[in-house]
C-alpha atoms as a PDB file:
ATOM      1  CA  UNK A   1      18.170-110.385-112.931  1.00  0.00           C
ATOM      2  CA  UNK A   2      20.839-112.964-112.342  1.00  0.00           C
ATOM      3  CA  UNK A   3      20.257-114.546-116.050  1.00  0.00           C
ATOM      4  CA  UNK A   4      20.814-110.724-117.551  1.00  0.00           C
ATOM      5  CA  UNK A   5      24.165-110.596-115.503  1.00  0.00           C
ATOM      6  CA  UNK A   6      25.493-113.720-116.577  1.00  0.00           C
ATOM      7  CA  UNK A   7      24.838-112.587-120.316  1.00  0.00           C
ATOM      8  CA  UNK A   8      26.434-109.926-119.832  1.00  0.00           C
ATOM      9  CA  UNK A   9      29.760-111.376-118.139  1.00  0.00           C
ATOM     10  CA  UNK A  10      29.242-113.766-120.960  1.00  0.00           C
ATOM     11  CA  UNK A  11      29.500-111.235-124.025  1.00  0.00           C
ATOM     12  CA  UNK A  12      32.599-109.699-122.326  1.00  0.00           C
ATOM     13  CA  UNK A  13      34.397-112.481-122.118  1.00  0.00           C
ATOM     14  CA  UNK A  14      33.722-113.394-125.803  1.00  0.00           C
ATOM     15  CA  UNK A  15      34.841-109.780-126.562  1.00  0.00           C
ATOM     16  CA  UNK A  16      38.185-110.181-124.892  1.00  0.00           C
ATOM     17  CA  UNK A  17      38.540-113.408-126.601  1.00  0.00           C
ATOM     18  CA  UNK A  18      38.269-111.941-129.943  1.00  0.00           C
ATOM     19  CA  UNK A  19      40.763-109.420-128.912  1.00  0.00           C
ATOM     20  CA  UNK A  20      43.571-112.129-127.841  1.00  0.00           C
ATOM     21  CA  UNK A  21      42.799-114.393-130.893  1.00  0.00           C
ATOM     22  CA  UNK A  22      43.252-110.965-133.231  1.00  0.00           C
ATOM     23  CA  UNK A  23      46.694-110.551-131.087  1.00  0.00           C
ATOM     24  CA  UNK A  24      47.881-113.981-131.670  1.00  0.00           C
ATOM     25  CA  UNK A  25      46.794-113.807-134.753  1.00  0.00           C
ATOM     26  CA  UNK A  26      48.862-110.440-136.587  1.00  0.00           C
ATOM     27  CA  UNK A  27      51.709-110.586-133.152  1.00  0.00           C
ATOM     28  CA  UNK A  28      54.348-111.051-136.318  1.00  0.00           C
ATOM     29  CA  UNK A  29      52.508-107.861-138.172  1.00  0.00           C
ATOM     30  CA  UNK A  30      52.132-105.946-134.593  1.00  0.00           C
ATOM     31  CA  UNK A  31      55.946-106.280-133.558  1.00  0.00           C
ATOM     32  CA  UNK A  32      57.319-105.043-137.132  1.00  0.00           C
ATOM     33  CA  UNK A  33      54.783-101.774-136.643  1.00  0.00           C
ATOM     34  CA  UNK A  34      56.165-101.435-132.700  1.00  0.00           C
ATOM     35  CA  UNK A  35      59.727-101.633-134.383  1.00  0.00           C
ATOM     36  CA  UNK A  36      58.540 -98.644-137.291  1.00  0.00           C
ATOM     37  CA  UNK A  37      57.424 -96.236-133.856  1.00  0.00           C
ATOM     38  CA  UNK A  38      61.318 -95.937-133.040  1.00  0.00           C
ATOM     39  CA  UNK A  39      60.220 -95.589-129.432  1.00  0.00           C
ATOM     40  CA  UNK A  40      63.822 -94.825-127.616  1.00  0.00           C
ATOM     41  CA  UNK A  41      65.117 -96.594-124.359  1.00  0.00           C
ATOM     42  CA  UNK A  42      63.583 -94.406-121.521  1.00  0.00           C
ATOM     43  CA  UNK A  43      61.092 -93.143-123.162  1.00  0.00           C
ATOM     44  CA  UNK A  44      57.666 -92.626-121.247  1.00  0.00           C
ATOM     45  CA  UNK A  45      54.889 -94.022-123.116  1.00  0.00           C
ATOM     46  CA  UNK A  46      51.251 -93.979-123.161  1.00  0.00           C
ATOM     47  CA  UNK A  47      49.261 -97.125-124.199  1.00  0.00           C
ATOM     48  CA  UNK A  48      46.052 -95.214-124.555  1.00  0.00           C
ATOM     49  CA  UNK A  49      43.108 -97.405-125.004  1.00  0.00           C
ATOM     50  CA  UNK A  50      45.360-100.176-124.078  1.00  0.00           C
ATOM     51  CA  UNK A  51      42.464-102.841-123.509  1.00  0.00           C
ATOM     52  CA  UNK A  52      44.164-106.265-122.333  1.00  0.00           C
ATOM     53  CA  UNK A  53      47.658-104.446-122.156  1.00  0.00           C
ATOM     54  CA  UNK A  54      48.995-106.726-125.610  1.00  0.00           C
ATOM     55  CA  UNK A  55      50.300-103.948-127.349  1.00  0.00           C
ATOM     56  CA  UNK A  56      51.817-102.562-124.058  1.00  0.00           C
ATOM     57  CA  UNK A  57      54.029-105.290-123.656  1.00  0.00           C
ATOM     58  CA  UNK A  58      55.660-104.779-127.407  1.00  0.00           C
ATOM     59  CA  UNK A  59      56.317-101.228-126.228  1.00  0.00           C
ATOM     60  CA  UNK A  60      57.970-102.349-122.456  1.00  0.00           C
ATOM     61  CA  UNK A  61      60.450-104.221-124.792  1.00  0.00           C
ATOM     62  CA  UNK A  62      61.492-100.866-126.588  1.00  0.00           C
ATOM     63  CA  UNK A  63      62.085 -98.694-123.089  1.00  0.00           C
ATOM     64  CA  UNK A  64      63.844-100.989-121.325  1.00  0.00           C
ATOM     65  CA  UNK A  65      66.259-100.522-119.052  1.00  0.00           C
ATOM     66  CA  UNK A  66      64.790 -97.242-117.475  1.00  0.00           C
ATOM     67  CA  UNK A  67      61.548 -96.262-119.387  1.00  0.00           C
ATOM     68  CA  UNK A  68      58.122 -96.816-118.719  1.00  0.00           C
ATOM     69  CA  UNK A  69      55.112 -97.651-120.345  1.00  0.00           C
ATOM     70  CA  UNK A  70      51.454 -96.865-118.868  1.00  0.00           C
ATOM     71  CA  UNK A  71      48.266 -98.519-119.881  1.00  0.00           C
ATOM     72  CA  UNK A  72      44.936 -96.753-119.894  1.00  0.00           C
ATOM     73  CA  UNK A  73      41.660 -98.175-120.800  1.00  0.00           C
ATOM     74  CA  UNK A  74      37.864 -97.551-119.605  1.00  0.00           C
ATOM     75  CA  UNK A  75      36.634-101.360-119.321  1.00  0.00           C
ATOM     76  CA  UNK A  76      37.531-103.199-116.208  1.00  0.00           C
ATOM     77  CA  UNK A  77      37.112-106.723-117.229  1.00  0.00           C
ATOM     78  CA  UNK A  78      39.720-105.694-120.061  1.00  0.00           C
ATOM     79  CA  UNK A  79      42.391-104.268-117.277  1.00  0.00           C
ATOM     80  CA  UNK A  80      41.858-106.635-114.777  1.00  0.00           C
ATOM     81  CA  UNK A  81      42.936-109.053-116.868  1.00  0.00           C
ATOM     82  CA  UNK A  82      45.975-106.902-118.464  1.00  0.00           C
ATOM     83  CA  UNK A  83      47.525-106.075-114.353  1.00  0.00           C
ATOM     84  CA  UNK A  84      47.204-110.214-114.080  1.00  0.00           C
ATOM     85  CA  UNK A  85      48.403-110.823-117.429  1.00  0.00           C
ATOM     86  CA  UNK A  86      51.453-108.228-115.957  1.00  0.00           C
ATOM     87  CA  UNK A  87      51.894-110.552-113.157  1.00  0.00           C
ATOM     88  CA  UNK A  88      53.724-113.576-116.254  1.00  0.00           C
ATOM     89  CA  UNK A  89      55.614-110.931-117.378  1.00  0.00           C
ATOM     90  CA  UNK A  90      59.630-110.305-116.876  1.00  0.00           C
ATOM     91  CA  UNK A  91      59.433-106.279-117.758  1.00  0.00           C
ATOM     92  CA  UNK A  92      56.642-106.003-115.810  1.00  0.00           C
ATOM     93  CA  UNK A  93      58.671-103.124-113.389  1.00  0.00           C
ATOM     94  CA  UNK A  94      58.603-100.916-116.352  1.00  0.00           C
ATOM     95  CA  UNK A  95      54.357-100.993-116.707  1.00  0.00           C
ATOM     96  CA  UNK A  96      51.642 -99.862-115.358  1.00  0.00           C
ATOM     97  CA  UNK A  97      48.121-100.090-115.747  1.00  0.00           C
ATOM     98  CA  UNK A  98      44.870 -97.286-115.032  1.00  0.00           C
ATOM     99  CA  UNK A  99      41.564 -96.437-115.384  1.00  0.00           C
ATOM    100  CA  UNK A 100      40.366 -93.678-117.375  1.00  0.00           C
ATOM    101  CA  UNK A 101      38.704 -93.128-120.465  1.00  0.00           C
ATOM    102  CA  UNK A 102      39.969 -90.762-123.989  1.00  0.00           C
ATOM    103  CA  UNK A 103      38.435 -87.346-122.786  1.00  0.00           C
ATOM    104  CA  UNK A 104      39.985 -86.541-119.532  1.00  0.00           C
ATOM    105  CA  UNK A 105      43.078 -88.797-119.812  1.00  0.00           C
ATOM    106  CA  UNK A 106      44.597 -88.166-116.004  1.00  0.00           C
ATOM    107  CA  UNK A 107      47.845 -86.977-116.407  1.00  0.00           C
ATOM    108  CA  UNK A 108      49.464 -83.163-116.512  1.00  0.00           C
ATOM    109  CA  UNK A 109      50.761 -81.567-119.240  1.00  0.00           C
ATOM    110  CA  UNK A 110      53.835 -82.241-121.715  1.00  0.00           C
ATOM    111  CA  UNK A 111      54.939 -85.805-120.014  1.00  0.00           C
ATOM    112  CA  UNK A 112      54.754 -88.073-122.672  1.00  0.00           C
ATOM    113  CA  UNK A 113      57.897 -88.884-125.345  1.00  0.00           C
ATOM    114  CA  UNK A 114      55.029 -90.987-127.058  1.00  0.00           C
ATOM    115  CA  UNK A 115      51.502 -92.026-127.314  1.00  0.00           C
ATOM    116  CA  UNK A 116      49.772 -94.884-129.149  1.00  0.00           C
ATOM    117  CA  UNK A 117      46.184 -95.082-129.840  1.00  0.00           C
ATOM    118  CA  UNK A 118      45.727 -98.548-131.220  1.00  0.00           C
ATOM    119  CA  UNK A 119      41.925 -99.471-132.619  1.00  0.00           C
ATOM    120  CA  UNK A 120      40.280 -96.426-130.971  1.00  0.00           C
ATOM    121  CA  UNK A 121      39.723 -93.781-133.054  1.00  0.00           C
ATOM    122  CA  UNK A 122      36.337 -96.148-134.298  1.00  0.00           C
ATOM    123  CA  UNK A 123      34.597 -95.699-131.159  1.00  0.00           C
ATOM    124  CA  UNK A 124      35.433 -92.110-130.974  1.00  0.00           C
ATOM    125  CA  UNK A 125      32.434 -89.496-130.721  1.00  0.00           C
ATOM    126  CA  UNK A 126      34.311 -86.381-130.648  1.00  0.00           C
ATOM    127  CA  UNK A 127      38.177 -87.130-132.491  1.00  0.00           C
ATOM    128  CA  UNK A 128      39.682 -83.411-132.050  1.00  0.00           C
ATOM    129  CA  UNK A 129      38.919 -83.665-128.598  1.00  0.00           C
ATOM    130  CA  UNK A 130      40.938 -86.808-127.596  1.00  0.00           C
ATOM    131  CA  UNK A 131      43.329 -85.311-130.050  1.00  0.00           C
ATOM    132  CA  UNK A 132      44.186 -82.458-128.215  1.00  0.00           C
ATOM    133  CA  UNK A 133      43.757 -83.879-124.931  1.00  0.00           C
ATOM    134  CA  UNK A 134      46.417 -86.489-126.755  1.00  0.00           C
ATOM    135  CA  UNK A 135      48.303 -83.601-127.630  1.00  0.00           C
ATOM    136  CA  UNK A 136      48.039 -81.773-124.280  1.00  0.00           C
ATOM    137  CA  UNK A 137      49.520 -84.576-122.242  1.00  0.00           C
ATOM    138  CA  UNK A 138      52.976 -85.008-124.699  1.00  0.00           C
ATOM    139  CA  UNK A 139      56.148 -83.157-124.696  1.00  0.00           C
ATOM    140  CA  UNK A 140      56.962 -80.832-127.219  1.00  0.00           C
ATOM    141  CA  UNK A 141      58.473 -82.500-129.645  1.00  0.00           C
ATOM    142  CA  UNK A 142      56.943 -86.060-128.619  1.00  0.00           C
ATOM    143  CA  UNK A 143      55.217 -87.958-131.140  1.00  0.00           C
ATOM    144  CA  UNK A 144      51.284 -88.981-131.367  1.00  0.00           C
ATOM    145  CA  UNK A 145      50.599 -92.652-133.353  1.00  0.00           C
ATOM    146  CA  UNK A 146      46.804 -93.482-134.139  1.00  0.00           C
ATOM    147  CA  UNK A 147      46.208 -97.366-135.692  1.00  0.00           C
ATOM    148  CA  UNK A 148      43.286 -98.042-137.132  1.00  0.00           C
ATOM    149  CA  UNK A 149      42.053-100.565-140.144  1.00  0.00           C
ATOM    150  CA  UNK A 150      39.892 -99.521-142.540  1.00  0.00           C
ATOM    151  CA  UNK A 151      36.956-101.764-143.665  1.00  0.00           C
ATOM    152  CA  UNK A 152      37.334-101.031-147.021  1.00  0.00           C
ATOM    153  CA  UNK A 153      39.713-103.939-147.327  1.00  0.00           C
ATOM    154  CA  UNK A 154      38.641-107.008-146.828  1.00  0.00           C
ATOM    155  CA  UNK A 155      39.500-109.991-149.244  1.00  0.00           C
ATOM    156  CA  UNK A 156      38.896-113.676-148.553  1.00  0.00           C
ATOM    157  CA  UNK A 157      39.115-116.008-151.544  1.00  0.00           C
ATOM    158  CA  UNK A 158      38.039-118.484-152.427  1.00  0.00           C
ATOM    159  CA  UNK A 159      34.398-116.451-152.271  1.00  0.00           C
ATOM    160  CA  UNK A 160      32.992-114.885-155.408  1.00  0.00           C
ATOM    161  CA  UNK A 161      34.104-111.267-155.345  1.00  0.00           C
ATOM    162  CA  UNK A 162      30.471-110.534-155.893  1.00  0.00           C
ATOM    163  CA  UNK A 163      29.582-111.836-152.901  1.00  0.00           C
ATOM    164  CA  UNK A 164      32.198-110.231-150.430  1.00  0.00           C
ATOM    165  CA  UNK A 165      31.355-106.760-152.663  1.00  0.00           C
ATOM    166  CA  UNK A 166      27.732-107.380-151.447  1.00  0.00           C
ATOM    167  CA  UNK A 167      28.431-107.879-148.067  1.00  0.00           C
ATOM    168  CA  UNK A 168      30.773-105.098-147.533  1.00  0.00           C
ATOM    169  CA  UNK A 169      28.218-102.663-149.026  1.00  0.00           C
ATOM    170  CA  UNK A 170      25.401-104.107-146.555  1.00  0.00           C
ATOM    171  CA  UNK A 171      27.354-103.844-143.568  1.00  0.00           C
ATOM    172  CA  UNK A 172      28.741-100.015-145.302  1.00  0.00           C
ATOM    173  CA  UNK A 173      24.743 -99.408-145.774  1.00  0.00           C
ATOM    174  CA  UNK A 174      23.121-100.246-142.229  1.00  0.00           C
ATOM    175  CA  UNK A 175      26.607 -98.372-140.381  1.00  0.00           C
ATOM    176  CA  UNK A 176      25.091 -95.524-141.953  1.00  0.00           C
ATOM    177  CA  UNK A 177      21.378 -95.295-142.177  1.00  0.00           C
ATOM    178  CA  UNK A 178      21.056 -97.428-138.854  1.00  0.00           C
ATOM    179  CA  UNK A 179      23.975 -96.613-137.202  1.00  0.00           C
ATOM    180  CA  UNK A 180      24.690 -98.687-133.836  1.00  0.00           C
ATOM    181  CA  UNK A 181      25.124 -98.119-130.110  1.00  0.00           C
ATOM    182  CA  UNK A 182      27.862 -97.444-129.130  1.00  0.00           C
ATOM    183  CA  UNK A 183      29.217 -95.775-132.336  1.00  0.00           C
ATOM    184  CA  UNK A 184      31.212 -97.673-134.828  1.00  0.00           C
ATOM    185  CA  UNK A 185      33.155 -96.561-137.678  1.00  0.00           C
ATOM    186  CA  UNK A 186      34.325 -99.078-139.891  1.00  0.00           C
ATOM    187  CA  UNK A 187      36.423 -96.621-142.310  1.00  0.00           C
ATOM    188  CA  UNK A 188      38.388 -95.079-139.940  1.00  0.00           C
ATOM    189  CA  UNK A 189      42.101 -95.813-141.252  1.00  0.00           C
ATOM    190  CA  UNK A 190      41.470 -93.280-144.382  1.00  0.00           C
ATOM    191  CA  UNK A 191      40.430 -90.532-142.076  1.00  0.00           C
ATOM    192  CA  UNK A 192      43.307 -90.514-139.590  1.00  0.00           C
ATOM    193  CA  UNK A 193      45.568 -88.746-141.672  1.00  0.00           C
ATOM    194  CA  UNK A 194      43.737 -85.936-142.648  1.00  0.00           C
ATOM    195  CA  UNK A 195      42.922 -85.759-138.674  1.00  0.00           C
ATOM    196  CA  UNK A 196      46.528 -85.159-137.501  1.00  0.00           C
ATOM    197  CA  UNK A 197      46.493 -82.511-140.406  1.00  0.00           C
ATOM    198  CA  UNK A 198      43.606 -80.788-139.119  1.00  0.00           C
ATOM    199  CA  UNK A 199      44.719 -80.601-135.680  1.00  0.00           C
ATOM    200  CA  UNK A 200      47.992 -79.455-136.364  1.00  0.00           C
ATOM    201  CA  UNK A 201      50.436 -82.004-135.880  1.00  0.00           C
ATOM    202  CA  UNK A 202      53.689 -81.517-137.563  1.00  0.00           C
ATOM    203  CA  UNK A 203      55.694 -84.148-139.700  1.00  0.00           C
ATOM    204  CA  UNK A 204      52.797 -86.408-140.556  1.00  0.00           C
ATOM    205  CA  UNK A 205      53.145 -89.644-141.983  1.00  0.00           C
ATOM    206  CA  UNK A 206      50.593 -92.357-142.714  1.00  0.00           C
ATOM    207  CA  UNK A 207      51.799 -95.975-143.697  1.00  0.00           C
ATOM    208  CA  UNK A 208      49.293 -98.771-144.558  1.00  0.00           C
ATOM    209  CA  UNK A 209      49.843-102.585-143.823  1.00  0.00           C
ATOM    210  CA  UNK A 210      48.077-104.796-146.046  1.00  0.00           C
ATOM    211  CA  UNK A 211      47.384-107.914-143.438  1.00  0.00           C
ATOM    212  CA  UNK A 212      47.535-110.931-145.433  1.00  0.00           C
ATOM    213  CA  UNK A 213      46.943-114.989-143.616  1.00  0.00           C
ATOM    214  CA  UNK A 214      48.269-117.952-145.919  1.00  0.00           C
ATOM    215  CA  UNK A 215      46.941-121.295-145.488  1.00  0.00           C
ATOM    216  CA  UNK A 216      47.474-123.347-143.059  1.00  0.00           C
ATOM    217  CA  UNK A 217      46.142-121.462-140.504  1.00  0.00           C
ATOM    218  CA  UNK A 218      45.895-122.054-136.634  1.00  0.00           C
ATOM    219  CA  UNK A 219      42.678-121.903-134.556  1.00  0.00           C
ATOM    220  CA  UNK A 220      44.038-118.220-133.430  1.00  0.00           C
ATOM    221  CA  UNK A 221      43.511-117.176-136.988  1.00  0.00           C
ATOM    222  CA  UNK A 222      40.425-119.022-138.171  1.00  0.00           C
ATOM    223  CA  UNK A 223      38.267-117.825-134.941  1.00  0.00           C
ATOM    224  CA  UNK A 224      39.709-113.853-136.197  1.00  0.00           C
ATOM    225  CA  UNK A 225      39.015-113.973-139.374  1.00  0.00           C
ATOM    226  CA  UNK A 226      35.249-115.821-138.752  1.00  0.00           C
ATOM    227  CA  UNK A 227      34.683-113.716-136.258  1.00  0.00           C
ATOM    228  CA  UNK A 228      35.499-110.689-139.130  1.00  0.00           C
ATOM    229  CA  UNK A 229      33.194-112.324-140.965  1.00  0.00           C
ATOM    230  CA  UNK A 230      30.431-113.557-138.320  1.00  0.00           C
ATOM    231  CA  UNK A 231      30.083-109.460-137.710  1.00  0.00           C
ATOM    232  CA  UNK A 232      29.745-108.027-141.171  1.00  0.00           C
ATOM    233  CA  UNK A 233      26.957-110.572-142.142  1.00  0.00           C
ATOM    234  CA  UNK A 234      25.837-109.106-139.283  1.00  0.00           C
ATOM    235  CA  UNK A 235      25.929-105.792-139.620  1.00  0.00           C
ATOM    236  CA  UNK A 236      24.408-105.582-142.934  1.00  0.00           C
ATOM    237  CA  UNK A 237      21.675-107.664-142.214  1.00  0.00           C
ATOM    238  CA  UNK A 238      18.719-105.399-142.867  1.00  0.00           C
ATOM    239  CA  UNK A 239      20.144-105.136-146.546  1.00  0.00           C
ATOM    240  CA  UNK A 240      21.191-108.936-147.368  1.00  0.00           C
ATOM    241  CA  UNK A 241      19.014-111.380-148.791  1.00  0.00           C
ATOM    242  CA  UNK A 242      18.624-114.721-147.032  1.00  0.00           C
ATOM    243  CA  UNK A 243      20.235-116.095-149.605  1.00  0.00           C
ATOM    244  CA  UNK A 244      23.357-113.947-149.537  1.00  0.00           C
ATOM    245  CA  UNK A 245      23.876-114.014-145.687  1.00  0.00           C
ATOM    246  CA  UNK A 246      23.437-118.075-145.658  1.00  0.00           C
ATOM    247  CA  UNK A 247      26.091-118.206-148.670  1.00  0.00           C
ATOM    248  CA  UNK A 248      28.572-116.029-146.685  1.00  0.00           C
ATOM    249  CA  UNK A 249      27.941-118.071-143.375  1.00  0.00           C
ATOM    250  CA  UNK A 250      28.630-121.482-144.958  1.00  0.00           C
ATOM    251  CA  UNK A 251      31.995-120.471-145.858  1.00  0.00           C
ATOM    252  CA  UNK A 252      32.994-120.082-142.363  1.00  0.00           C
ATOM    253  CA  UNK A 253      31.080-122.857-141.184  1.00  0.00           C
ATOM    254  CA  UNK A 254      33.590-125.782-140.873  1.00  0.00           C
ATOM    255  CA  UNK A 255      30.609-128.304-140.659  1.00  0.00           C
ATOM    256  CA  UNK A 256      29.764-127.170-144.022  1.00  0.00           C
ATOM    257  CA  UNK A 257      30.941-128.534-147.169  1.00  0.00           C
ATOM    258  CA  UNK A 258      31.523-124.879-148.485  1.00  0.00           C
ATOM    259  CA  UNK A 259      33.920-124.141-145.520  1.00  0.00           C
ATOM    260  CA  UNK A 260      36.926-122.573-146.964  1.00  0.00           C
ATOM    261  CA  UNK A 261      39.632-121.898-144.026  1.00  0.00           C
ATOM    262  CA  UNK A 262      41.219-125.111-144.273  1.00  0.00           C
ATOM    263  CA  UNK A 263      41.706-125.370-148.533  1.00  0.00           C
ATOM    264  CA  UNK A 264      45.434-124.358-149.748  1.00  0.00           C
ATOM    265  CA  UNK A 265      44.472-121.641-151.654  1.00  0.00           C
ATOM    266  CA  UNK A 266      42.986-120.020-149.271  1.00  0.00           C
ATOM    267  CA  UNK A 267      43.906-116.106-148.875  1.00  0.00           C
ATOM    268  CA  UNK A 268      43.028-113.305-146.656  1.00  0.00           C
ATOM    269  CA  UNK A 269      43.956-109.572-146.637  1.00  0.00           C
ATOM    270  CA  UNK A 270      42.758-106.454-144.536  1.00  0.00           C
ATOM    271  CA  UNK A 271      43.895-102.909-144.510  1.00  0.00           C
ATOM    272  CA  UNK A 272      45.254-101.718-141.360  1.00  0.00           C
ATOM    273  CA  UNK A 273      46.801 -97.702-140.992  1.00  0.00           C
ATOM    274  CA  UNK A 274      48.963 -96.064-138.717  1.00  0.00           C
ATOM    275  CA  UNK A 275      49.396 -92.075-138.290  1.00  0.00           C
ATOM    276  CA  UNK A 276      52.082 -90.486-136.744  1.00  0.00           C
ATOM    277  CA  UNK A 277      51.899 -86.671-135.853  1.00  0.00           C
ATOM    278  CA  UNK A 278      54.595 -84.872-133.752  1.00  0.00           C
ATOM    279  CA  UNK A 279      53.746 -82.305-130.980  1.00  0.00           C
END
């Protein structure tokens, strides 16, 4: 019993690893977006889904003096270590943290200027229903923002386009014939707009932000975009040959002599989408 414990403490803190290298990683990308959401000074925010609070910080900086930002998430390894995180930082009065999950999100009606639903929408079972709960909670008026990538998009060179093609259609394959627990769905970005259309949002725009990494890149990087890569192989196992999920691996290996993050020509790209609906 104790061994299946420890696993399990261990897998959650690889999980909020991965989410603090992807952070680090796109912070540059992530402020420009929190810039695009023209979030006012005093404005009361939801960070719904706000895992380790990163994004929640970006969004402090934009209600300053008076406004305030709350945090929601479901996982308590991922907000325990957001209200410590809080403890480091200097607009830390103006956030607070919660527990609650998407369905019955714990607040009354129409109090919300704004609501951000960063990297969610994935996991989502039932997406009308957390959109009108989303919808429920904000002011008339207020504004709704889903962000979401879309797997569509994922280009790493130098590897044969062939290759990556292959993989992506694996990983595309087994999502959908063997679909995993809990649900995953890796081409969310090109749904969310016709989502806000659907459930009535007015003014909807959708912008895309093509994610691109440049050689030389730190560890923060490297351990993203492998672990990106680590997952589809993974994923679309039950369709790969050996041969094709070896080739793939040894590019990411750095003890192999196919290991490409470190060569100057290296590029990377990924797709990442943000809606916006108003209330």
């Amino acid at each position: 019993m104790q061994k299946k414990e420890d696993k399990t403490e261990e897998l959650e803190l690889i999980d909020l690893e991965w989410l603090l290298d992807h952070h680090k990683s796109k912070e540059q990308e992530r402020i420009q977006m929190v810039d695009s959401f023209n979030i006012k000074p005093g404005d009361v925010v939801l960070d719904l889904g706000c895992g380790p609070g990163l994004w929640t910080s970006l969004m402090a900086e934009k209600v300053k003096p008076n406004g305030k930002v709350i945090g929601i998430d479901k996982t308590p390894e991922l907000l325990n270590f957001a209200i410590k995180n809080l403890e480091k930082d200097p607009l830390r009065h103006l956030i607070e943290f919660r527990k609650s999950d998407f369905y019955e999100i714990p607040f009354r009606s129409d109090i919300f200027d704004f609501i951000f639903f960063g990297n969610c929408f994935a996991y989502v079972e039932d997406h009308f229903e957390v959109i009108e709960e989303m919808k429920r909670i904000t002011k008339p008026g207020g504004r709704v923002a889903a962000k979401d990538f879309d797997g569509g998009v994922f280009i790493v060179h130098p590897i044969d386009p062939w290759l990556t093609f292959r993989i992506l259609s694996a990983a595309a394959q087994s999502l959908k014939e063997k679909p995993i627990e809990p649900k995953f769905d890796n081409f969310t970005g090109r749904q969310m707009h016709g989502f806000f259309l659907k459930a009535g949002f007015k003014d909807v725009t959708t912008t895309s932000y093509a994610i691109q990494k440049l050689s030389p890149l730190n560890q923060e990087i490297k351990n993203y975009i492998t672990g990106n890569a680590e997952w589809l192989v993974k994923a679309g196992s039950p369709y790969l040959s050996e041969e094709d999920a070896q080739q793939w691996k040894s590019h990411f290996d750095p003890n192999s002599e196919n290991y490409i993050l470190d060569l100057e020509e290296f590029y990377f790209c990924m797709l990442e989408i943000i809606t916006i609906g108003t209330v």
